[in-house]
C-alpha atoms as a PDB file:
ATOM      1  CA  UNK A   1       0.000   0.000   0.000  1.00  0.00           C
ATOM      2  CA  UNK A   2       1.161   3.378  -0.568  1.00  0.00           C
ATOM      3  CA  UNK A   3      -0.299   6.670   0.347  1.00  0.00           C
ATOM      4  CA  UNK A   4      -0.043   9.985  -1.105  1.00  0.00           C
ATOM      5  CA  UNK A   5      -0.526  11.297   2.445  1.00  0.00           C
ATOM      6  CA  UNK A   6       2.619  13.331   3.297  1.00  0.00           C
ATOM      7  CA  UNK A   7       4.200  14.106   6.839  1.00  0.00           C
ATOM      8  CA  UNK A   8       7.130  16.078   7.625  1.00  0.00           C
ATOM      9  CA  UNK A   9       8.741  14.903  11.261  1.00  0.00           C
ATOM     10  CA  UNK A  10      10.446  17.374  13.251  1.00  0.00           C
ATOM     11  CA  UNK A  11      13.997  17.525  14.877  1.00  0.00           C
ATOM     12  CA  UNK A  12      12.899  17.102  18.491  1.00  0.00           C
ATOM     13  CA  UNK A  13      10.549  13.680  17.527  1.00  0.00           C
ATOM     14  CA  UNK A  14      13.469  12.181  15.567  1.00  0.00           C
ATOM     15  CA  UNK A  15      16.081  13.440  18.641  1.00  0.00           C
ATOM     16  CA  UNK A  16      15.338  10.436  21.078  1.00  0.00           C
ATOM     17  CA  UNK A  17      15.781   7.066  19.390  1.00  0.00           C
ATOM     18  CA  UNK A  18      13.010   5.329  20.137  1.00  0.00           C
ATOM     19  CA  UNK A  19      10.645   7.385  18.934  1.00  0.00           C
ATOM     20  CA  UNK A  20      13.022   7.886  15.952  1.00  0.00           C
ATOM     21  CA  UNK A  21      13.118   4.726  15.633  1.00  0.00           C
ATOM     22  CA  UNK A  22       9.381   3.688  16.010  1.00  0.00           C
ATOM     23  CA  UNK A  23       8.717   6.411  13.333  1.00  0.00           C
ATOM     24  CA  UNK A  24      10.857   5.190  10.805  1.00  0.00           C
ATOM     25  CA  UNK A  25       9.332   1.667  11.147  1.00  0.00           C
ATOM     26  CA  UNK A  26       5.933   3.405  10.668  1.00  0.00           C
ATOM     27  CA  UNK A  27       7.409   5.148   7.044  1.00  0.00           C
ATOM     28  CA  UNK A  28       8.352   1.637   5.960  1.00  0.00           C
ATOM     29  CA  UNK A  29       4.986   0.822   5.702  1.00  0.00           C
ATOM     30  CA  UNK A  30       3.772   2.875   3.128  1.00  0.00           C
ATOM     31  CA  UNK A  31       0.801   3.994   5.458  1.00  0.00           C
ATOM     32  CA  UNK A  32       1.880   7.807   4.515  1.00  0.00           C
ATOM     33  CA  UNK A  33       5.255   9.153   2.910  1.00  0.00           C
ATOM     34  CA  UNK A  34       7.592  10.751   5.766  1.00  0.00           C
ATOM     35  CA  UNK A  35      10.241  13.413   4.938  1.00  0.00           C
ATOM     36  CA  UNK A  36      12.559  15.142   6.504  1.00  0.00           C
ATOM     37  CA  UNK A  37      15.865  17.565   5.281  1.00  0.00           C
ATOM     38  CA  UNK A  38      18.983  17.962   6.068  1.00  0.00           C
ATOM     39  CA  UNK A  39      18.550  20.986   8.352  1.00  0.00           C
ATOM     40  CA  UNK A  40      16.043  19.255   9.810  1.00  0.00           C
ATOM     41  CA  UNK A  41      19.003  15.922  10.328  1.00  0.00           C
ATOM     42  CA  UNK A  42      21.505  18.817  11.087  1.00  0.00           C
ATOM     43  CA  UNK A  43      19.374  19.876  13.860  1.00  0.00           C
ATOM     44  CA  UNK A  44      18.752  16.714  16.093  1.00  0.00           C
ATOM     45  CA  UNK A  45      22.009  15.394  15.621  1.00  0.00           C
ATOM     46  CA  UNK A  46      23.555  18.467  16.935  1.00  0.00           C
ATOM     47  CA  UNK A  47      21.136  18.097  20.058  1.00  0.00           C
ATOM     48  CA  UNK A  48      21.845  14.922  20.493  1.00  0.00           C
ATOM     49  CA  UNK A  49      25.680  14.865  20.344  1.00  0.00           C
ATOM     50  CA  UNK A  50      25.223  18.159  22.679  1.00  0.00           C
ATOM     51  CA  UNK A  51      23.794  15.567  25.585  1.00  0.00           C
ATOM     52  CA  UNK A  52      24.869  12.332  24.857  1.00  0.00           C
ATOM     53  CA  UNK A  53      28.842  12.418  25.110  1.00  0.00           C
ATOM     54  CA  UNK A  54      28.667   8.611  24.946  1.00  0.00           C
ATOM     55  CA  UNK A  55      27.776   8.675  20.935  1.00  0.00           C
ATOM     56  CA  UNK A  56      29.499  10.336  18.259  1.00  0.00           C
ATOM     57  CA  UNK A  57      28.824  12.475  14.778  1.00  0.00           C
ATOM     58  CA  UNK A  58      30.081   8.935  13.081  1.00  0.00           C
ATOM     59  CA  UNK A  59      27.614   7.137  14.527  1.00  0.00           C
ATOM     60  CA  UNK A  60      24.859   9.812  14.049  1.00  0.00           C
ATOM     61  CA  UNK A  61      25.803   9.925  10.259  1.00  0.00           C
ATOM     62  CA  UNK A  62      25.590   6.489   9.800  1.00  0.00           C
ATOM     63  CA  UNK A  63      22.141   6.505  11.509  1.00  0.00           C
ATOM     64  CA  UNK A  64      21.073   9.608   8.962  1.00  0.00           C
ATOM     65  CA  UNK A  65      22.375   7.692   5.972  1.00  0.00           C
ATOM     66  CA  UNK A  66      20.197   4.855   6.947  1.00  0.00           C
ATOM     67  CA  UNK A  67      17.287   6.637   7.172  1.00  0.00           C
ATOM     68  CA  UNK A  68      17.930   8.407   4.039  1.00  0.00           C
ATOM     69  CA  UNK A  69      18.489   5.641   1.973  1.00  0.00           C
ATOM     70  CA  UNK A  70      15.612   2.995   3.121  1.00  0.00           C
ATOM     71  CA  UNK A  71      12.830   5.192   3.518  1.00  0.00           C
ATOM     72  CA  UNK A  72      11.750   6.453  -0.118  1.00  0.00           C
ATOM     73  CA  UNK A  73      12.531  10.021  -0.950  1.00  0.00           C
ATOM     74  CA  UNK A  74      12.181  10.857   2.301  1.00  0.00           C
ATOM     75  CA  UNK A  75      14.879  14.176   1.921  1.00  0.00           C
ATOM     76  CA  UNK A  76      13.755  17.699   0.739  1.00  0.00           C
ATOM     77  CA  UNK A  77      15.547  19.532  -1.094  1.00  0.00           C
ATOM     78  CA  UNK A  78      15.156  23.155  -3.019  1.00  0.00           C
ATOM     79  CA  UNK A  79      12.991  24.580  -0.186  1.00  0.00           C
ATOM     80  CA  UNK A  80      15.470  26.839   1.313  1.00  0.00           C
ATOM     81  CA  UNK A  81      14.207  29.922  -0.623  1.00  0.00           C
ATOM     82  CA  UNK A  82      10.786  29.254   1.549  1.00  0.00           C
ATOM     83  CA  UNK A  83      12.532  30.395   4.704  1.00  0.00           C
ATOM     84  CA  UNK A  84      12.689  34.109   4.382  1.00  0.00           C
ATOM     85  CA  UNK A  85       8.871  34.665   4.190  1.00  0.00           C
ATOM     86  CA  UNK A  86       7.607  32.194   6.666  1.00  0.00           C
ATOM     87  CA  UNK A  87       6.873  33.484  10.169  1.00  0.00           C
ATOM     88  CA  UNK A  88       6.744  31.343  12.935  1.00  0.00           C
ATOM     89  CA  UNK A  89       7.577  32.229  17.004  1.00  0.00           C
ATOM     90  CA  UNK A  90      10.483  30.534  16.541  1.00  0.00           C
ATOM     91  CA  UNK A  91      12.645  31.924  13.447  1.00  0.00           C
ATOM     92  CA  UNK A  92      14.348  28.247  13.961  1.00  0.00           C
ATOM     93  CA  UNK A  93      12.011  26.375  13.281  1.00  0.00           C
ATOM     94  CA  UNK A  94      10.957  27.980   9.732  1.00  0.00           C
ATOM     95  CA  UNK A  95      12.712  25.794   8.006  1.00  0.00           C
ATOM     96  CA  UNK A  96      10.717  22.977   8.933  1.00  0.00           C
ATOM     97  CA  UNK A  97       7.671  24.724   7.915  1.00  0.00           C
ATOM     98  CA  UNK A  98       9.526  25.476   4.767  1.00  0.00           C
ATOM     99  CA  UNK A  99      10.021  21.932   4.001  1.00  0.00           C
ATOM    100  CA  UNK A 100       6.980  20.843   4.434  1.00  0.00           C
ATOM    101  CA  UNK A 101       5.345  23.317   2.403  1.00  0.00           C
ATOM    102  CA  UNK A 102       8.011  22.156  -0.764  1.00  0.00           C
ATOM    103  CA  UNK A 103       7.458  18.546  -0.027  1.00  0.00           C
ATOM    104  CA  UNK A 104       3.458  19.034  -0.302  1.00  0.00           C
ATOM    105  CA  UNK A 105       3.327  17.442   3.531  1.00  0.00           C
ATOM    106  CA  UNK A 106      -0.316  17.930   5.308  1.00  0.00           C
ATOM    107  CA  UNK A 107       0.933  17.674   8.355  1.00  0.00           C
ATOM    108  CA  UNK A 108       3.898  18.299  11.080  1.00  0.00           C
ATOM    109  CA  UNK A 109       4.659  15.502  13.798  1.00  0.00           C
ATOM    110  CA  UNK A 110       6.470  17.685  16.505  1.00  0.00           C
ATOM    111  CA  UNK A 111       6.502  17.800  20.360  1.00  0.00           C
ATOM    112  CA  UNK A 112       6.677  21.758  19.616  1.00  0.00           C
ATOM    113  CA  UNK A 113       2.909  22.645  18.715  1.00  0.00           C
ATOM    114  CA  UNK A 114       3.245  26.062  20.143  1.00  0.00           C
ATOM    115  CA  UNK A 115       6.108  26.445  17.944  1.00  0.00           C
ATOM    116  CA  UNK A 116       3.789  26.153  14.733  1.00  0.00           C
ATOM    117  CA  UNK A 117       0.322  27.950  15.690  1.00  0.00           C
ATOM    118  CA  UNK A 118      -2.605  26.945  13.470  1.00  0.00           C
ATOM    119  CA  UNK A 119      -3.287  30.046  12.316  1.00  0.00           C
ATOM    120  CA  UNK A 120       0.636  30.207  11.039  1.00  0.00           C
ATOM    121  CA  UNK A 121       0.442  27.177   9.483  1.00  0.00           C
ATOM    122  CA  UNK A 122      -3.608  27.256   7.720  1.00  0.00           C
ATOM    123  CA  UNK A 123      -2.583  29.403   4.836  1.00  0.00           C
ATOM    124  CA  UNK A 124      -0.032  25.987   3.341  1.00  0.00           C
ATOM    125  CA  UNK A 125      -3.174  23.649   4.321  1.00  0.00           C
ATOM    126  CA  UNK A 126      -1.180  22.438   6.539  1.00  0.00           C
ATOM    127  CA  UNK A 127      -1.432  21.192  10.369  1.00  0.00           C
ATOM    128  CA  UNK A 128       1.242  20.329  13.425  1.00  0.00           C
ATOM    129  CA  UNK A 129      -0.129  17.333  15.378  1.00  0.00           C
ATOM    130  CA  UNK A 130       1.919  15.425  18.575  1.00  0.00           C
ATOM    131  CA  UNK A 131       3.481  12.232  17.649  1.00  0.00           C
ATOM    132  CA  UNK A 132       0.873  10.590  19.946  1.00  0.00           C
ATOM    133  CA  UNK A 133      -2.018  12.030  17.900  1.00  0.00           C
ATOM    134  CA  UNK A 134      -0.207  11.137  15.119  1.00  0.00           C
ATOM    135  CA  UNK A 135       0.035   7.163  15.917  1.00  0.00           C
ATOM    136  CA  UNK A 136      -3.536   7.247  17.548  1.00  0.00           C
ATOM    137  CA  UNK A 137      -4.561   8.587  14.370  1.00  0.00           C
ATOM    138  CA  UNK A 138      -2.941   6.120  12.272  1.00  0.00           C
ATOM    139  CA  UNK A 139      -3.703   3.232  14.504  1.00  0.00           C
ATOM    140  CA  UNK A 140      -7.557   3.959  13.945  1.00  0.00           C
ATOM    141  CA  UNK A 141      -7.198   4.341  10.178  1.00  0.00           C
ATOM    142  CA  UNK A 142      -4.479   1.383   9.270  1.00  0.00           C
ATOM    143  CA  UNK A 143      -4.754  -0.760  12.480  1.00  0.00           C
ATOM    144  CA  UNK A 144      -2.909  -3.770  11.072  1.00  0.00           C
ATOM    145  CA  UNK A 145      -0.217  -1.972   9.235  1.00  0.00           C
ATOM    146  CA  UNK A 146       0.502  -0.286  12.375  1.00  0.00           C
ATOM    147  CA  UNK A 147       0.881  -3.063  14.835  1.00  0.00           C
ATOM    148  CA  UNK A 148       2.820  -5.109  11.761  1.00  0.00           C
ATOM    149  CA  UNK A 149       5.241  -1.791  12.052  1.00  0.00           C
ATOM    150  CA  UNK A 150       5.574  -1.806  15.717  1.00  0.00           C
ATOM    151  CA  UNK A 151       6.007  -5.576  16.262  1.00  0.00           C
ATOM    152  CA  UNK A 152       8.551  -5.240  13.515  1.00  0.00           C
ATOM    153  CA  UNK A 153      10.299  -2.747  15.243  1.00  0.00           C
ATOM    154  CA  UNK A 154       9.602  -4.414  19.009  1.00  0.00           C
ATOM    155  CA  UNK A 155      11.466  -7.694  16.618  1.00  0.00           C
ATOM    156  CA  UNK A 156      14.248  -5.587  16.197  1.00  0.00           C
ATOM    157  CA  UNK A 157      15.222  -4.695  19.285  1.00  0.00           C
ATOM    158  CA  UNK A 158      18.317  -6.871  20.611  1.00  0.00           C
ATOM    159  CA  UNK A 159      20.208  -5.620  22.931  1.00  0.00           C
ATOM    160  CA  UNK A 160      18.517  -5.719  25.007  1.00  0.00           C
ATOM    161  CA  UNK A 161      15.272  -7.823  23.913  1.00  0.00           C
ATOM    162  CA  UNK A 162      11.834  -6.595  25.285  1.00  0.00           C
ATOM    163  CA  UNK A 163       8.971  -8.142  25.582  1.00  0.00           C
ATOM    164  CA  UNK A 164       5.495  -6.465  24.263  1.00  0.00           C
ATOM    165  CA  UNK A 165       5.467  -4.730  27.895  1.00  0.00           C
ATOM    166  CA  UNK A 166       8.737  -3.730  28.485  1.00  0.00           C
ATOM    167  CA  UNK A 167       8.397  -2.260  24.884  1.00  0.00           C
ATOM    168  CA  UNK A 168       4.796  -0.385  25.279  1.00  0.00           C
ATOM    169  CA  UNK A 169       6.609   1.217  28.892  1.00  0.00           C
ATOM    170  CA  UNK A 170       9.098   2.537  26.273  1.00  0.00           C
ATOM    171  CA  UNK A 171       7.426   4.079  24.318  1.00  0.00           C
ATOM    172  CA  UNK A 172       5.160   5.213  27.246  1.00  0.00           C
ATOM    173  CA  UNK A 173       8.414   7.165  28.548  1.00  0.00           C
ATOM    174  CA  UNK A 174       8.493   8.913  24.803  1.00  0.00           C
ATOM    175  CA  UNK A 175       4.902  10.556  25.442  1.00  0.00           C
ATOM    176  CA  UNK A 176       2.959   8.244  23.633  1.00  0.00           C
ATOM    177  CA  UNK A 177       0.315   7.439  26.390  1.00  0.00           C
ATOM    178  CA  UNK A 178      -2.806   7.206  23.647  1.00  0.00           C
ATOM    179  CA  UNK A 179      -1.056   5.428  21.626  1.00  0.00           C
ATOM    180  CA  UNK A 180      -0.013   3.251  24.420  1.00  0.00           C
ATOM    181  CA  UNK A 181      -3.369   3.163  25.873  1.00  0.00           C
ATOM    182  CA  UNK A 182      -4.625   1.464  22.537  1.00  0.00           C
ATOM    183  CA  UNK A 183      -1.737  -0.866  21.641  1.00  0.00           C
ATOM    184  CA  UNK A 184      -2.047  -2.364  24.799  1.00  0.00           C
ATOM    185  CA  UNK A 185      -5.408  -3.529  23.551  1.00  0.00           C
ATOM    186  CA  UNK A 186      -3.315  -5.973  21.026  1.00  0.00           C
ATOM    187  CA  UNK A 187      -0.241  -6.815  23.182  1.00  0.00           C
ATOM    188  CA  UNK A 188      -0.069 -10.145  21.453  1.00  0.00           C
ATOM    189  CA  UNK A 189      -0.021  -9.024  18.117  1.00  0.00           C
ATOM    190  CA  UNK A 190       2.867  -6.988  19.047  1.00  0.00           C
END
């Protein structure tokens, strides 16, 4: 299945791994198209190398490579001229607005709603939703393909292995309490 549905994710919901990874499981499925840019990789690497002292830009880049290359044109390009025009409370954060707008996107998953008002973001038809709302959203429209992305990702944890519960407290600890909430309903599919 593929979907012309278009989403552009953040910095801060591709910063913690989990999450990250969780979301990029969810773009393998074809349940919507996710995209991102460089800025937007330049951005939560730099946070993360900032507080984790542990990993290094090596080990970022090879995550960001990954990304790029197995989700399907996933990077935006050619949207930097967008930037100068957009206002947002944040001037930092215009470039995400400007990528989504290039890429066609509906919709912004971010942590940061305040960041992109409605009312900033209504004149690109375009919304800023939680990653929570996001997943609850999906899970009611594509059910199956969701929990077949999450137990492949819960699969491909290994060090350490978790079991559906240990799993669903993780990604209770990213935010995701709805989403939680409603997975929990099909812990053994998971």
């Amino acid at each position: 299945m593929s979907s012309h549905f278009t989403v552009v994710y953040d910095a801060c919901v591709l910063y913690p791994a989990p999450l990250r990874d969780l979301l990029m499981h969810l773009a393998l499925s074809d349940l919507y198209r996710a995209r991102w840019s460089d800025m937007i990789h330049d951005e939560w690497t730099r946070n993360v190398l900032a507080s984790r002292p542990d990993l290094n830009a090596e080990q970022l880049n090879r995550t960001r490579q990954l990304m790029n290359s197995n989700v399907r044109d996933c990077l935006v390009n050619g949207f930097e001229y967008l930037i100068p025009s957009i206002t947002l409370p944040d001037a930092d954060d215009r470039h995400v607005l400007a990528a989504a707008i290039h890429s066609g996107a509906s919709l912004i998953v971010t942590f940061n709603l305040k960041d992109f008002p409605a009312e900033a973001l209504k004149p690109y038809n375009l919304a800023a939703q939680h990653p929570d709302d996001f997943i609850v959203d999906l899970l009611d429209l594509h059910p199956a393909g969701v929990l077949e992305a999450v137990a492949g990702h819960r699969r491909s944890l290994k060090k350490p292995p978790k079991t559906a519960d240990e799993y669903l407290d993780t990604l209770l600890a990213q935010g995701l309490t709805q989403s939680v909430a409603v997975m929990r309903q099909w812990t053994l599919a998971i």
